[in-house]
C-alpha atoms as a PDB file:
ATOM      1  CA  UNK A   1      50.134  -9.722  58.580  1.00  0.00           C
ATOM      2  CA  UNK A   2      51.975 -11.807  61.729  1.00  0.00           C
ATOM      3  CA  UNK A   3      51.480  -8.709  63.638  1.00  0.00           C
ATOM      4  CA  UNK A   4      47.975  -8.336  62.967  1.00  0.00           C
ATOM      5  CA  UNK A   5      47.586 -12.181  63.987  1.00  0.00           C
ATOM      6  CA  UNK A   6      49.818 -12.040  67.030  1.00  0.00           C
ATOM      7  CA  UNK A   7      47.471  -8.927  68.221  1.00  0.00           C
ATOM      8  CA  UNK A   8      44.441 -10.924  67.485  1.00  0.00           C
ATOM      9  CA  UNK A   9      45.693 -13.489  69.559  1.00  0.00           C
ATOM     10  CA  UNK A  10      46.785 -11.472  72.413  1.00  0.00           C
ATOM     11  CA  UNK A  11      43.644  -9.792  72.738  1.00  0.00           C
ATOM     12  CA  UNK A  12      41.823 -13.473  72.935  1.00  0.00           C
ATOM     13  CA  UNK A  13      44.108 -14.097  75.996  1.00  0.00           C
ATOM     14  CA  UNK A  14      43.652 -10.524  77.601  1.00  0.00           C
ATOM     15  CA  UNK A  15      40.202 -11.020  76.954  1.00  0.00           C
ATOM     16  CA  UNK A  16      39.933 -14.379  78.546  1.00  0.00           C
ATOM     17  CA  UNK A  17      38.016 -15.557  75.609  1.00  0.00           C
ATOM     18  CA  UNK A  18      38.802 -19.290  75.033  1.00  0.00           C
ATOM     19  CA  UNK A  19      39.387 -19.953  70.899  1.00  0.00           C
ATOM     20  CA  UNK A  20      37.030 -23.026  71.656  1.00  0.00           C
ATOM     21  CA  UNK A  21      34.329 -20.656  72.383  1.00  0.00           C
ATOM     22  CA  UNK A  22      35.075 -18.239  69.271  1.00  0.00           C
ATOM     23  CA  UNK A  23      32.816 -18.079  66.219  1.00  0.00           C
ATOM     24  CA  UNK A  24      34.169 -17.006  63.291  1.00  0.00           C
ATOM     25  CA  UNK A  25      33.434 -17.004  59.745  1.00  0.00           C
ATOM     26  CA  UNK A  26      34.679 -15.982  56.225  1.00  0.00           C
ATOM     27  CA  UNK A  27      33.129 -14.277  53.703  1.00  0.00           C
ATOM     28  CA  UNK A  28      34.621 -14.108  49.788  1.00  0.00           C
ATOM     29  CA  UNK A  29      33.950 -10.152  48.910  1.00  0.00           C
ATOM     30  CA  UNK A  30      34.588 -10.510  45.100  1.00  0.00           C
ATOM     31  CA  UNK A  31      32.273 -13.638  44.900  1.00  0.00           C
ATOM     32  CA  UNK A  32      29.561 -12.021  46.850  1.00  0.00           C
ATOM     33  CA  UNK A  33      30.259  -8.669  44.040  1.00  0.00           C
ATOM     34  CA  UNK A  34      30.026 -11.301  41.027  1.00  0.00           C
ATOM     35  CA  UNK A  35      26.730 -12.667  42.022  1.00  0.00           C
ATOM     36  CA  UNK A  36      24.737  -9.955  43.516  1.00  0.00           C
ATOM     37  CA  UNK A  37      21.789  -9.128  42.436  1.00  0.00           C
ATOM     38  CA  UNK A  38      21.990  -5.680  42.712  1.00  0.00           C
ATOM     39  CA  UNK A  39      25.576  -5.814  40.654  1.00  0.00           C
ATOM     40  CA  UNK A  40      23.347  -7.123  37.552  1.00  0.00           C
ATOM     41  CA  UNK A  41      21.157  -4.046  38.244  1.00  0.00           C
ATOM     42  CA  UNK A  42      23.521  -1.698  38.381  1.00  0.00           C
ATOM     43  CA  UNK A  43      25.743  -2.876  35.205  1.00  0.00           C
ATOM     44  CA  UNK A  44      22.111  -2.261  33.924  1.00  0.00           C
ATOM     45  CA  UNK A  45      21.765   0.848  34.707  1.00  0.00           C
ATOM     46  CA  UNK A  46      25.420   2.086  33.385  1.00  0.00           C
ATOM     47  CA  UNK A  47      24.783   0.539  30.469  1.00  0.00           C
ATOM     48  CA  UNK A  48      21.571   2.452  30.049  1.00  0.00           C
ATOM     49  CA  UNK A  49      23.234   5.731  30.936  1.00  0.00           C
ATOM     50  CA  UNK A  50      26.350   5.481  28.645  1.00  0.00           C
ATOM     51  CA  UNK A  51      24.829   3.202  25.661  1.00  0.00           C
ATOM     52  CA  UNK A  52      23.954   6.701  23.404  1.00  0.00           C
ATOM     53  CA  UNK A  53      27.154   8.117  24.396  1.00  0.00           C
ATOM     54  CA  UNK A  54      28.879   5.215  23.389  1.00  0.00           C
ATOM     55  CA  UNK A  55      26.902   4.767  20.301  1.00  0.00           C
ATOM     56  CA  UNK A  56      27.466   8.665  19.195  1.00  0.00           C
ATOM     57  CA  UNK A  57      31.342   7.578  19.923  1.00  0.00           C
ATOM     58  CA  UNK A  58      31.329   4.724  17.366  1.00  0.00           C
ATOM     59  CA  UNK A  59      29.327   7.066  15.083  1.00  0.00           C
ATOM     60  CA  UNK A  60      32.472  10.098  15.474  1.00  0.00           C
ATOM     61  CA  UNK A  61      34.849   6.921  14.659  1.00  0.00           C
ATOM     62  CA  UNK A  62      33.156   6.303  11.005  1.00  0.00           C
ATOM     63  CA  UNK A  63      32.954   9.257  10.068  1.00  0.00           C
ATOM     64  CA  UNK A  64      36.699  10.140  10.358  1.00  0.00           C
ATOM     65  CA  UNK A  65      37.368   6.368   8.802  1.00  0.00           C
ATOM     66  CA  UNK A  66      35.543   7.773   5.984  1.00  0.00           C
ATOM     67  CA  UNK A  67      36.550  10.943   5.881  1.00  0.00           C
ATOM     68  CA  UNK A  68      40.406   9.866   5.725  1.00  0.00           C
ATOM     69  CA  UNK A  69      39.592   7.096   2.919  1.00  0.00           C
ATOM     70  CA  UNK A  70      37.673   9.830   0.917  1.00  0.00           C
ATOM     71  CA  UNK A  71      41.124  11.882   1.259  1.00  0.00           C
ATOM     72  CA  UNK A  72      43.246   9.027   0.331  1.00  0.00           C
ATOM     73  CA  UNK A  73      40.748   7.810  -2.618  1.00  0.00           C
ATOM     74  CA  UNK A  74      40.093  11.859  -4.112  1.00  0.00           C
ATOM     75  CA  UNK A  75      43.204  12.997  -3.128  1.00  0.00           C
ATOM     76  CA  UNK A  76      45.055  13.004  -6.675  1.00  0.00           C
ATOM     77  CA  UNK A  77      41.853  14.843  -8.104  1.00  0.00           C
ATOM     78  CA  UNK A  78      41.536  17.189  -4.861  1.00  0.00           C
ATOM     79  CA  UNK A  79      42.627  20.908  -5.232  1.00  0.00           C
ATOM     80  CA  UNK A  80      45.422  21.870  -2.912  1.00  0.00           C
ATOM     81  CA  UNK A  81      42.915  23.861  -0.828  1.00  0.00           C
ATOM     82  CA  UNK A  82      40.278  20.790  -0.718  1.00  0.00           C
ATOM     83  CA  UNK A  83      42.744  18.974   0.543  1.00  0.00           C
ATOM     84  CA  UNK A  84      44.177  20.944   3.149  1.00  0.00           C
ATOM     85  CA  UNK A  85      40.325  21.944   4.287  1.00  0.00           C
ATOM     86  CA  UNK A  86      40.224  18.143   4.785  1.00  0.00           C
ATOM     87  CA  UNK A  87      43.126  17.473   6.303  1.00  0.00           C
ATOM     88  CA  UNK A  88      41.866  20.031   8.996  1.00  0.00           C
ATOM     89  CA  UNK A  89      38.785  18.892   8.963  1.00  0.00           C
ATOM     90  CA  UNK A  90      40.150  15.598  10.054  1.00  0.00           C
ATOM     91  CA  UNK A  91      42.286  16.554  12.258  1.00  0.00           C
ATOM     92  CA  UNK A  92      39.546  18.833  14.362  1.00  0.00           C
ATOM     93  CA  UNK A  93      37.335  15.934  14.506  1.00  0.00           C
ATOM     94  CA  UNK A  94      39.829  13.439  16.085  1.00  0.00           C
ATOM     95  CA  UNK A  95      40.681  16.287  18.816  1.00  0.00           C
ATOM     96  CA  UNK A  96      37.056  15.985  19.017  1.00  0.00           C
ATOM     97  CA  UNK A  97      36.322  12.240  19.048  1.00  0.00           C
ATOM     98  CA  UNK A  98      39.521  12.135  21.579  1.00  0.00           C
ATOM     99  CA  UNK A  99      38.343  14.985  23.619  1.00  0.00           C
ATOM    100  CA  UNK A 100      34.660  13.160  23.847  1.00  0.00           C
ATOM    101  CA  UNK A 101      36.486   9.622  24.508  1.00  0.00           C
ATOM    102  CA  UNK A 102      38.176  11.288  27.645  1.00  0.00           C
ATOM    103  CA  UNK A 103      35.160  12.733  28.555  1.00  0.00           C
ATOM    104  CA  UNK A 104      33.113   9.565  28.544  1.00  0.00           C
ATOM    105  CA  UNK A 105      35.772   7.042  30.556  1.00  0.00           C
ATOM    106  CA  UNK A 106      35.801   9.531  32.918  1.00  0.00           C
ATOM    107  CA  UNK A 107      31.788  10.142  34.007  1.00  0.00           C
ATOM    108  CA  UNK A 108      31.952   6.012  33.459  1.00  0.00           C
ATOM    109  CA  UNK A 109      34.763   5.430  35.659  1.00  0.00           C
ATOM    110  CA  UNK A 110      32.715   8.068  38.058  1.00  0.00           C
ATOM    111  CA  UNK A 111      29.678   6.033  37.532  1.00  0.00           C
ATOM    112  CA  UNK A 112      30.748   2.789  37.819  1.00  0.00           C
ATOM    113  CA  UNK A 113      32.882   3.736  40.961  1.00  0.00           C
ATOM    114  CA  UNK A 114      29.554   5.390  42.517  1.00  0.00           C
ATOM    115  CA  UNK A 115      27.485   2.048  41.765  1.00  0.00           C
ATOM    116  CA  UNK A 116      30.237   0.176  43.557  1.00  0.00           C
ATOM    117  CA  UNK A 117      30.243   2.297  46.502  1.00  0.00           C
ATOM    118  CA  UNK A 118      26.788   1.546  47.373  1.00  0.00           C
ATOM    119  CA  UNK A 119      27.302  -2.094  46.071  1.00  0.00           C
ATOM    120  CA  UNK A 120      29.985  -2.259  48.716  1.00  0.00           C
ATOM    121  CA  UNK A 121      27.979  -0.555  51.632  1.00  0.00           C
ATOM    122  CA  UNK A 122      24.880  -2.991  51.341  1.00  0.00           C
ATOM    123  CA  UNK A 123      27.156  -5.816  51.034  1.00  0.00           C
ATOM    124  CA  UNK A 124      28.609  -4.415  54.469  1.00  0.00           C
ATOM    125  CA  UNK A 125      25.397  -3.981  55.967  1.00  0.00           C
ATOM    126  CA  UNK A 126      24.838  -7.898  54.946  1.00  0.00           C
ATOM    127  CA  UNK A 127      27.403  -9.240  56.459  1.00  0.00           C
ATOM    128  CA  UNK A 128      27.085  -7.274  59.515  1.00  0.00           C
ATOM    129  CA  UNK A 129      23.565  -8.285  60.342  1.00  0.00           C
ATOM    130  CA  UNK A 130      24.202 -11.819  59.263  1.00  0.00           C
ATOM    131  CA  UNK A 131      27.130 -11.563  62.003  1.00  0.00           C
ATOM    132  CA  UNK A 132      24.540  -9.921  64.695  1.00  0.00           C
ATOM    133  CA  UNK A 133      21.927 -12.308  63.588  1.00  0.00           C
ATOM    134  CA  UNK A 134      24.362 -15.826  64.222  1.00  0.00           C
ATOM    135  CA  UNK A 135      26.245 -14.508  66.748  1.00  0.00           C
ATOM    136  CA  UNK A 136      29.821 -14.179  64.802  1.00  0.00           C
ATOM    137  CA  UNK A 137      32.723 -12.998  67.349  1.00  0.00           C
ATOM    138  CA  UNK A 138      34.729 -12.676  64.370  1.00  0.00           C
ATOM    139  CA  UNK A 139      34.369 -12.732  60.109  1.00  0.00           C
ATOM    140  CA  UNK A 140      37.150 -11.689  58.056  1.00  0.00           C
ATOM    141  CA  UNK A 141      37.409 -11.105  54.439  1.00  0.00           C
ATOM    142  CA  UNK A 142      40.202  -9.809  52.294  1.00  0.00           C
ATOM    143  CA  UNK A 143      43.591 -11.991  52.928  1.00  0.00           C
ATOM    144  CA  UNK A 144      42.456 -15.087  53.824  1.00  0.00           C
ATOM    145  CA  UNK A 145      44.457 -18.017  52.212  1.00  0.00           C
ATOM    146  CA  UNK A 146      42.571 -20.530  53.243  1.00  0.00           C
ATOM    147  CA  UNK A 147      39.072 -21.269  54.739  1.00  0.00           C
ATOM    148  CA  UNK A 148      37.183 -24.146  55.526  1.00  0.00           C
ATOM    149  CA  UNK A 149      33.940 -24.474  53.589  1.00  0.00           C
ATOM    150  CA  UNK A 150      32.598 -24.769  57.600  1.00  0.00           C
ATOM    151  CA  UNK A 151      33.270 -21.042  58.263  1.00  0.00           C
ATOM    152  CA  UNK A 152      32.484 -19.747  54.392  1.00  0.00           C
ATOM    153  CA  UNK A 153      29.533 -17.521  54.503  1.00  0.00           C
ATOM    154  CA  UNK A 154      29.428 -16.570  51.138  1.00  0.00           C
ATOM    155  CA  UNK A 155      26.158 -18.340  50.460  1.00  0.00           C
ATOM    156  CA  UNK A 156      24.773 -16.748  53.145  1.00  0.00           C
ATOM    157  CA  UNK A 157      25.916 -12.874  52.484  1.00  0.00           C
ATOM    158  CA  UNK A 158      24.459 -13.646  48.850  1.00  0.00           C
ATOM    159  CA  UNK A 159      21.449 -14.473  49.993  1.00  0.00           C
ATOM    160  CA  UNK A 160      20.932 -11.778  52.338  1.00  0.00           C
ATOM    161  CA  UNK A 161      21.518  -9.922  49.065  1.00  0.00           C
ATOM    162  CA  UNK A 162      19.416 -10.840  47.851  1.00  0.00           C
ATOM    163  CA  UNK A 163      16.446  -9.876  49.770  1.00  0.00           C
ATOM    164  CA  UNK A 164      17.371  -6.737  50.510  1.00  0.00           C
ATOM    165  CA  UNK A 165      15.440  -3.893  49.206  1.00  0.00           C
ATOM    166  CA  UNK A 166      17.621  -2.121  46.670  1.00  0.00           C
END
């Protein structure tokens, strides 16, 4: 991190650029990603996509619950067979339901990491014009400790947001 500063300031010097003349500004990525309007639309749409597979999840769940208290109510009046044919049948629908649980977190993880990606690039395109449009020389993001509320253009990327096409 030093070095990265101590290069930023030696190319203000070899650049003759005064710091009294520099513009800069900060923007707060995972506040802009809380409050964007298209992050509410796209949690929507996931939520669309994955509710029946979700639902049909839960529904794979019961039926094993009951399955396994049926064996553990019947099982002193069960034949030997019944019970075994249970106990298999059990056991084939957890590999299921386990199989199908995999399956699901990882076309939602796919998903949700697709709906980010362009959540991320219009955020970038935000902040970018804001910077063309104000004349930034400089805005930084992640590893900022500290920012005066001056240079904080948060508000402003949010709002960009938020009349942007989706």
């Amino acid at each position: 991190m030093k070095k990265k500063i101590a290069l930023f300031l030696g190319l203000l010097f070899v650049a003759n650029v005064s710091y009294a003349d520099l513009k800069v500004g900060f923007v707060n990525i995972p506040a802009v990603l809380e409050k964007a309007p298209q992050a509410e639309k796209a949690k929507k749409r996931l939520e669309q996509k994955f509710s029946p597979r979700d639902k049909q999840l839960v529904a794979q769940q019961k039926e094993i619950q009951s399955m396994e208290e049926k064996l553990t109510k019947d099982a002193s009046v069960m034949s030997d067979s019944e019970k075994a044919n249970l106990e298999k049948d059990i056991l084939n629908k957890k590999r299921d339901a386990k199989r199908s649980q995999q399956e699901f977190s990882e076309d939602f993880n796919a998903s949700r990491n697709e709906e980010l990606g362009k959540l991320q690039r219009r955020i970038v395109e935000a902040v970018r014009a804001i910077a063309k449009d104000e004349d930034y020389d400089l805005l930084l993001t992640d590893g900022v400790i500290y920012a005066k509320d001056q240079i904080d253009i948060t508000a402003q990327v949010q709002k960009k947001l938020s009349t942007m096409p989706e």
